[in-house]
N, C-alpha and C. Protein backbone atom coordinates (compact mmCIF):
# COMPACT_ATOMS: atom_id res chain seq x y z
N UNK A 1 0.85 -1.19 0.00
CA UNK A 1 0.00 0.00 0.00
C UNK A 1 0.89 1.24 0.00
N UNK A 2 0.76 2.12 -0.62
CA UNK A 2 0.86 3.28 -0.80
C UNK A 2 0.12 4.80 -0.14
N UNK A 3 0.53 5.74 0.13
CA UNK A 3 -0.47 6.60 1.31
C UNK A 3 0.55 7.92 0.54
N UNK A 4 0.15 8.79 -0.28
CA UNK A 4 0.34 10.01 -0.27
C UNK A 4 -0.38 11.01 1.09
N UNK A 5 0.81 12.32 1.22
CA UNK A 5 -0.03 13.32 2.38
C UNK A 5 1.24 14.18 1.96
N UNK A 6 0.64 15.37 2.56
CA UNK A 6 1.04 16.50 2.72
C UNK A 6 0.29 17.66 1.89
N UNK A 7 -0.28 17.19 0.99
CA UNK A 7 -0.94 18.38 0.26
C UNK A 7 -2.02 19.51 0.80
N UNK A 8 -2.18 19.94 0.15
CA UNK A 8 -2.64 21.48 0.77
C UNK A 8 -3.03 23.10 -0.17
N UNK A 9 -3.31 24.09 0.59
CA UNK A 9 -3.61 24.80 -0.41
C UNK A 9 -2.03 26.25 0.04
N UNK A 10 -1.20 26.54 -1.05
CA UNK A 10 -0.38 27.37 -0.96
C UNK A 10 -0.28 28.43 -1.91
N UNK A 11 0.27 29.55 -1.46
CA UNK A 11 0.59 30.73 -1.99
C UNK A 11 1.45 30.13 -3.31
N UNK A 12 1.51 31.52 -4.01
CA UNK A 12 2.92 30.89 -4.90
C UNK A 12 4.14 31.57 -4.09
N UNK A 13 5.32 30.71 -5.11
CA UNK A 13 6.19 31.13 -3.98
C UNK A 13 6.58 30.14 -2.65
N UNK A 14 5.08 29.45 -2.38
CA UNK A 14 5.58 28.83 -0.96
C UNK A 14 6.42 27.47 -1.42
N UNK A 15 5.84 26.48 -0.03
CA UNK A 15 6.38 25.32 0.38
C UNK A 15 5.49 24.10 0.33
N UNK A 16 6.18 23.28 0.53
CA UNK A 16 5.15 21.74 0.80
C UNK A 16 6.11 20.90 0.71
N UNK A 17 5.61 19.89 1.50
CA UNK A 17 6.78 18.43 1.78
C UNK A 17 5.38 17.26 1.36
N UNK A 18 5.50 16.60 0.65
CA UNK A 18 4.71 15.82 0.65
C UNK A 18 5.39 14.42 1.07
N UNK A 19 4.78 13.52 1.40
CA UNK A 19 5.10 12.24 2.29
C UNK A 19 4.41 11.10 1.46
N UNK A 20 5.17 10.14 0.51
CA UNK A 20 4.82 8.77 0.28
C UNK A 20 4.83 7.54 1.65
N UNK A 21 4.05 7.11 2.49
CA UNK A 21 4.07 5.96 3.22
C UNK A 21 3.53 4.60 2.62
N UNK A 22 4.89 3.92 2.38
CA UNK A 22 4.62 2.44 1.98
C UNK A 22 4.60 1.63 3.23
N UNK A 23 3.66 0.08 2.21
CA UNK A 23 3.67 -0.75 3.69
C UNK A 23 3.49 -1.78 2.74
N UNK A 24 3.61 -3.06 3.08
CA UNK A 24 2.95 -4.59 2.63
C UNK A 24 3.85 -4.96 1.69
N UNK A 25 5.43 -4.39 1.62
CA UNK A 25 6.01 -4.84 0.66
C UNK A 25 7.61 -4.25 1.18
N UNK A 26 8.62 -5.00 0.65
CA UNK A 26 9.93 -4.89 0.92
C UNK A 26 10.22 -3.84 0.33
N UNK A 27 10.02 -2.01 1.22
CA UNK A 27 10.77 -0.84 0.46
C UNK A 27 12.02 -0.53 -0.18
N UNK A 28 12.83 -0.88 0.53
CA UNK A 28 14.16 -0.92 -0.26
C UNK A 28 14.34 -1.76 -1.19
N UNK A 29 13.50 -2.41 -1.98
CA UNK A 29 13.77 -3.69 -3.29
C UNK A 29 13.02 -2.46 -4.56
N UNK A 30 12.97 -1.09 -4.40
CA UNK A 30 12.02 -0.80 -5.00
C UNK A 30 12.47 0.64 -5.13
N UNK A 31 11.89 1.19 -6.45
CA UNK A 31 12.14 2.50 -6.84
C UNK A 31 11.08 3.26 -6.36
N UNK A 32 10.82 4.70 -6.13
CA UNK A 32 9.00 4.98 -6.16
C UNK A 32 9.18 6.22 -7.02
N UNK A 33 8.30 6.53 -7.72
CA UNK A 33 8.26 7.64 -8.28
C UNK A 33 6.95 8.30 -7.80
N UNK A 34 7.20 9.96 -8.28
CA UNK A 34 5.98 10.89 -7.70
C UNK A 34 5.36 11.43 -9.16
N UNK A 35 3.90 11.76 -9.15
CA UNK A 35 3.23 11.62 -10.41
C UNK A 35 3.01 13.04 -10.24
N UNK A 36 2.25 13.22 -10.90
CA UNK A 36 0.73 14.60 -10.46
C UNK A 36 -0.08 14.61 -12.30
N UNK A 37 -1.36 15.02 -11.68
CA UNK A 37 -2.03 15.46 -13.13
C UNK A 37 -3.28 16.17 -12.62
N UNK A 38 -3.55 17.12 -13.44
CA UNK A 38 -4.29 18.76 -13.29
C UNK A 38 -5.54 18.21 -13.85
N UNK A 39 -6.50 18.44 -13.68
CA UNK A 39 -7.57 18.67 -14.64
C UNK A 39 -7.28 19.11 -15.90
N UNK A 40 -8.08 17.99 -16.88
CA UNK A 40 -7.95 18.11 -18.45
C UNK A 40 -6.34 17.58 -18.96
N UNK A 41 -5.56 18.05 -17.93
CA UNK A 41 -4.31 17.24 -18.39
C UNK A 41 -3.57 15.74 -18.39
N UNK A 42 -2.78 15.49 -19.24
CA UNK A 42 -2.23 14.35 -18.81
C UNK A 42 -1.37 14.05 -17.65
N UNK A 43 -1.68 12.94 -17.12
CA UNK A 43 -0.30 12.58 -16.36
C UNK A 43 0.64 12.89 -16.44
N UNK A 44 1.27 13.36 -15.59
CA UNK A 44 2.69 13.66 -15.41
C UNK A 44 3.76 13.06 -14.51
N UNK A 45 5.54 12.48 -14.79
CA UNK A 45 5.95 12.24 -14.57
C UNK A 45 6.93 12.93 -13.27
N UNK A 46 6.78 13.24 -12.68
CA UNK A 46 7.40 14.53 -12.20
C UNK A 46 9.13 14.12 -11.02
N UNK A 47 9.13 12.89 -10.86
CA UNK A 47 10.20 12.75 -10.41
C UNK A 47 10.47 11.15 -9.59
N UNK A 48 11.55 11.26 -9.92
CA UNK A 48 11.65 9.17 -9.30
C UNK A 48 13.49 9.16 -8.50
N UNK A 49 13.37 8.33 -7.12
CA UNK A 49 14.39 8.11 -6.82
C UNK A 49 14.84 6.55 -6.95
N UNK A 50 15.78 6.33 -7.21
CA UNK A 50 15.93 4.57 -6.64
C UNK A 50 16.00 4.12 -5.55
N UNK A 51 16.10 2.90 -5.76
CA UNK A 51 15.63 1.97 -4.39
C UNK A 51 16.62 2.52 -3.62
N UNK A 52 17.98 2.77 -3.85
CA UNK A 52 18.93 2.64 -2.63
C UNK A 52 19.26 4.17 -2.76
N UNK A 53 18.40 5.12 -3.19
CA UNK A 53 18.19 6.94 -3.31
C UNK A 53 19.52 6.90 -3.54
N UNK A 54 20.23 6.18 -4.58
CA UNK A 54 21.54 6.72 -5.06
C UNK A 54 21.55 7.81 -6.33
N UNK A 55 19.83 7.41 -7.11
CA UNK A 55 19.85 8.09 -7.76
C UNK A 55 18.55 8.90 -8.23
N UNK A 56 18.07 9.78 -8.63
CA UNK A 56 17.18 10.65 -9.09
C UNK A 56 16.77 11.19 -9.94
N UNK A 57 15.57 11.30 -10.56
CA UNK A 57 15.22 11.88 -11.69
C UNK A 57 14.03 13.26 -11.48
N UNK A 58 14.34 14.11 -12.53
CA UNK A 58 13.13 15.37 -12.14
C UNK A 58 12.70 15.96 -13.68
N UNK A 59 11.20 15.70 -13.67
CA UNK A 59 11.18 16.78 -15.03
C UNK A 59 11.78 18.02 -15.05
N UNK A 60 12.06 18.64 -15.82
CA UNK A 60 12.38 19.56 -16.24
C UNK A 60 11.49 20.58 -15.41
N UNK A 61 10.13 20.56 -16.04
CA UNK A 61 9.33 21.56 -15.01
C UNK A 61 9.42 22.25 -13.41
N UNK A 62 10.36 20.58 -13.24
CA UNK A 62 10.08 21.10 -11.81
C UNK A 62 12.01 20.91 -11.16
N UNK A 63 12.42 20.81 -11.75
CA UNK A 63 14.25 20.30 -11.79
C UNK A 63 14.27 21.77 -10.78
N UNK A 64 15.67 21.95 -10.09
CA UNK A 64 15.95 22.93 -9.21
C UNK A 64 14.62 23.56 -8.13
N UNK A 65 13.25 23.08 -8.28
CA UNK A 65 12.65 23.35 -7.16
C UNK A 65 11.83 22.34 -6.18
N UNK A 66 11.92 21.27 -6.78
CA UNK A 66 11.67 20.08 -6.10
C UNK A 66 12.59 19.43 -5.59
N UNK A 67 12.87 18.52 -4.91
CA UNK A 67 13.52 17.32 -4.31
C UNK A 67 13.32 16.15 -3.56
N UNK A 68 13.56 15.18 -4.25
CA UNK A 68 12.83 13.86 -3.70
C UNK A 68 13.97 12.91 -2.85
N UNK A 69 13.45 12.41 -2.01
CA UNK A 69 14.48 11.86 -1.01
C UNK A 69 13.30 10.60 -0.53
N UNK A 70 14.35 10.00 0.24
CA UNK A 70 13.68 8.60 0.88
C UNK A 70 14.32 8.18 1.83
N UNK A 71 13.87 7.65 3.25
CA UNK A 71 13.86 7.15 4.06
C UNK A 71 14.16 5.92 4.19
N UNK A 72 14.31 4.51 4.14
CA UNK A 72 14.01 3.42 3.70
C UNK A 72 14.14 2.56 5.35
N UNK A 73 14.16 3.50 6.61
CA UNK A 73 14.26 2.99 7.11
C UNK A 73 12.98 3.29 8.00
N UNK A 74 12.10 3.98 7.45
CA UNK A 74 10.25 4.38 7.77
C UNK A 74 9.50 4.20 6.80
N UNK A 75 10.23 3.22 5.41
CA UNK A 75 9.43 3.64 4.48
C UNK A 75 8.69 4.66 3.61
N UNK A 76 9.08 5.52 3.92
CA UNK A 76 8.80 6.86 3.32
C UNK A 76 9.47 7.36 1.98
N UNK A 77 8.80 8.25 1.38
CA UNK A 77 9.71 8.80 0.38
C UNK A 77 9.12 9.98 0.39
N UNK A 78 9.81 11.26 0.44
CA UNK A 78 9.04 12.56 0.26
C UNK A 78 9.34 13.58 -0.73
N UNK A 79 8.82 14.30 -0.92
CA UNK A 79 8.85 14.95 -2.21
C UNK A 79 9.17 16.79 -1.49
N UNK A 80 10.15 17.55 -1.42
CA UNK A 80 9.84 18.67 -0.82
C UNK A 80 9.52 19.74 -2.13
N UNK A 81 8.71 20.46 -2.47
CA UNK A 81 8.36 21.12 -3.38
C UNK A 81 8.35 22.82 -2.72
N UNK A 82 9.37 23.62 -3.25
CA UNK A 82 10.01 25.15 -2.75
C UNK A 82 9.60 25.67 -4.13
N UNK A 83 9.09 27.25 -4.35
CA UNK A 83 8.95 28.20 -5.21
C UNK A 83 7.90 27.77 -5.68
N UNK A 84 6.66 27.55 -5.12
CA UNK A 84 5.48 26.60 -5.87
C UNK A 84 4.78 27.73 -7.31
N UNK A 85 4.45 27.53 -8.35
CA UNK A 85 3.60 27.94 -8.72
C UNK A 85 2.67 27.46 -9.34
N UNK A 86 1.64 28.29 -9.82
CA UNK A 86 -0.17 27.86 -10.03
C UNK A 86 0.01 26.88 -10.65
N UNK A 87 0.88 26.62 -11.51
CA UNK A 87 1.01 24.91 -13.08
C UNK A 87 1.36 24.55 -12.05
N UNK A 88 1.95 24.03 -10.69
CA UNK A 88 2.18 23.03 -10.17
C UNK A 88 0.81 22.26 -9.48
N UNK A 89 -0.07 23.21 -9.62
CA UNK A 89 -1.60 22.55 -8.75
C UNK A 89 -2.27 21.48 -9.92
N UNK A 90 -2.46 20.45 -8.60
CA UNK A 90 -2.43 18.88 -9.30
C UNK A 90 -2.64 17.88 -8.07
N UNK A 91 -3.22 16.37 -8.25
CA UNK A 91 -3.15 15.81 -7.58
C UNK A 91 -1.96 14.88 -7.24
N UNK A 92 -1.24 14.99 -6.71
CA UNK A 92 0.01 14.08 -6.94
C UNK A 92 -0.20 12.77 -6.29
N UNK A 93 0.94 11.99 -7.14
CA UNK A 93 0.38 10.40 -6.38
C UNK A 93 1.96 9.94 -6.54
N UNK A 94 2.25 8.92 -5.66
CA UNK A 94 3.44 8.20 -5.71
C UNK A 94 2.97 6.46 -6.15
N UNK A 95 3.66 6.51 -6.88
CA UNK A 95 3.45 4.89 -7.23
C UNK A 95 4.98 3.74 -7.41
N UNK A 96 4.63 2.85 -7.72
CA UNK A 96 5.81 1.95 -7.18
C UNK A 96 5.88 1.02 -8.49
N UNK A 97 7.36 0.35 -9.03
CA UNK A 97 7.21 -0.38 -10.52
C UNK A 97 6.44 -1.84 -10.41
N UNK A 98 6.52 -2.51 -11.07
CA UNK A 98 6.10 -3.84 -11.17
C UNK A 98 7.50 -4.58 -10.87
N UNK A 99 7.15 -5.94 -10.33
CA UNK A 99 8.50 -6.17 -9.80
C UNK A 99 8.94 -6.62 -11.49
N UNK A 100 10.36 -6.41 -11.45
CA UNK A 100 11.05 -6.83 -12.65
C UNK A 100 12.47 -6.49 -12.40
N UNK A 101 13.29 -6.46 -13.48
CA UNK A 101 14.58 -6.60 -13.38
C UNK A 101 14.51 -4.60 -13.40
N UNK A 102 13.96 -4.11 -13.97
CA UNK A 102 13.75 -2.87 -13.45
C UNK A 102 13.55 -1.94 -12.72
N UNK A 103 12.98 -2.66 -11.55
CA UNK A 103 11.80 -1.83 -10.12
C UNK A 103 12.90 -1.46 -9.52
N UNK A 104 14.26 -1.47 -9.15
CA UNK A 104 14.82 -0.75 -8.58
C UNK A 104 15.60 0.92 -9.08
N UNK A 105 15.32 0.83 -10.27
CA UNK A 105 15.70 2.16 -11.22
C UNK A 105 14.48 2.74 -11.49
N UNK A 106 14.94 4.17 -11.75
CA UNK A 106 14.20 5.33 -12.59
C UNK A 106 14.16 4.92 -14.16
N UNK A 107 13.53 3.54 -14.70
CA UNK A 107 13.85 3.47 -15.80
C UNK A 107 12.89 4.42 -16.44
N UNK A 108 13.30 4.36 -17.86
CA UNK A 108 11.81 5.37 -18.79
C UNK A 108 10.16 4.79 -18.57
N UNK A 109 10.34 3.74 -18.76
CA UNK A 109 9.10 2.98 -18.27
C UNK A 109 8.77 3.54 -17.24
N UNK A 110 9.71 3.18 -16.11
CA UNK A 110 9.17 3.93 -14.67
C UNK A 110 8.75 5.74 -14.49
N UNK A 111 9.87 6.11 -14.97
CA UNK A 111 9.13 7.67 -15.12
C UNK A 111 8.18 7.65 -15.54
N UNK A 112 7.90 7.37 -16.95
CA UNK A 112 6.42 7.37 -17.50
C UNK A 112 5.26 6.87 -17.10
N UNK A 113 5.40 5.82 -16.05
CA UNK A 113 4.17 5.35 -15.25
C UNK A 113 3.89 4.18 -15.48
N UNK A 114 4.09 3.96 -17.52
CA UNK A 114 3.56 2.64 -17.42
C UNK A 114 4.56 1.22 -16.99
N UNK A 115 5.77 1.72 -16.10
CA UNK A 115 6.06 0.62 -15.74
C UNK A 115 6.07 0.36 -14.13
N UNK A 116 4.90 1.19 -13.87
CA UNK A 116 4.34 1.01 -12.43
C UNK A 116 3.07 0.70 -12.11
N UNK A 117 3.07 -0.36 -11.33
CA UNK A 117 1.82 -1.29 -11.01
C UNK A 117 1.32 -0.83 -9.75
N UNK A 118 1.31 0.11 -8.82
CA UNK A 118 1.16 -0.02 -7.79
C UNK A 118 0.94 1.57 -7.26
N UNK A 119 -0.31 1.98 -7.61
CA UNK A 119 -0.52 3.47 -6.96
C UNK A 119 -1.01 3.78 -5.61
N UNK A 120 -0.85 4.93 -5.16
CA UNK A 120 -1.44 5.30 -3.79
C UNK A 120 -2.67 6.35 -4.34
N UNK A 121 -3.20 6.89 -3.54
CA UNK A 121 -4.44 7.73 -3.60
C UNK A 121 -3.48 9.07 -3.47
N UNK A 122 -4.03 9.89 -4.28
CA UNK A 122 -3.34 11.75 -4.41
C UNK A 122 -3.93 11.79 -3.24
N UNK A 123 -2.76 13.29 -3.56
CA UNK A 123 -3.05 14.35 -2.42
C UNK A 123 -3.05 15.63 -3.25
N UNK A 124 -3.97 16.21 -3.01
CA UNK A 124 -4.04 17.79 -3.75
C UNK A 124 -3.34 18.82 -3.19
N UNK A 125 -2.48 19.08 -4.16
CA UNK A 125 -1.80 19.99 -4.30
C UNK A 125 -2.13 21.52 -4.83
N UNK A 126 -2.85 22.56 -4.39
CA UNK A 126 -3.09 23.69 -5.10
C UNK A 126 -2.24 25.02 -4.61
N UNK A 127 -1.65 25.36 -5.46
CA UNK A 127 -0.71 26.84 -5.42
C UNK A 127 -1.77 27.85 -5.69
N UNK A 128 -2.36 29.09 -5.08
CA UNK A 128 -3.14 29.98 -5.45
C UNK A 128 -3.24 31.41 -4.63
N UNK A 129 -2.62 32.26 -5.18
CA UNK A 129 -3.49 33.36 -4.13
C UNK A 129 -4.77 33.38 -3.93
């Protein structure tokens, strides 16, 4: 299981830490990536660490104001999101790969989603004066 939190409603400009909590499965065998998608829009890839957070990926959109990190010893993975603005309001979700010779990398599959089997429920994210 999967448990997104932290979302909320923020200024632009502000802050937010959002919090992936996994459970029912061996976290450290496993990559997680963080999603989000807006109304009318597509899914979005927005950032993935590996299993052993040696390594990281960030769209572009959000490269230099996000940062994703992980815990592996609470299971957690969190997402801290600094300089928010309005395109960042979205529901974000963290999801996890399918097991394979892959699930421990940011592969392309994995960024893109479809090589993840395993979502949590968003958390809304809205930037707004």
């Amino acid at each position: 299981q999967l448990q997104a939190s932290g979302g909320g409603l923020v200024q632009p400009g502000g802050s937010l830490r959002l919090s992936c909590a996994a459970s029912g499965f061996t976290f450290d065998d496993y990559a997680i990536g963080w999603f989000r998608q807006a109304p009318g829009k597509e899914r979005e890839g927005v950032s993935c660490i590996r299993a052993n957070g040696g390594s990281t990926y960030y769209a572009d959109s959000v490269k230099g104001r996000f940062t994703i990190s992980r815990d592996n010893s609470k299971n957690t993975v969190y997402l801290q999101m600094n300089s928010l603005k309005p395109e960042d309001t979205a529901v974000y979700f963290c999801a996890r790969p399918r097991s394979s010779h892959s699930s421990r990398v940011c592969s392309i599959a994995n960024i893109k989603g479809y090589g993840m089997d395993y979502w949590g429920k968003g958390t809304q994210v809205t930037v707004s004066s």
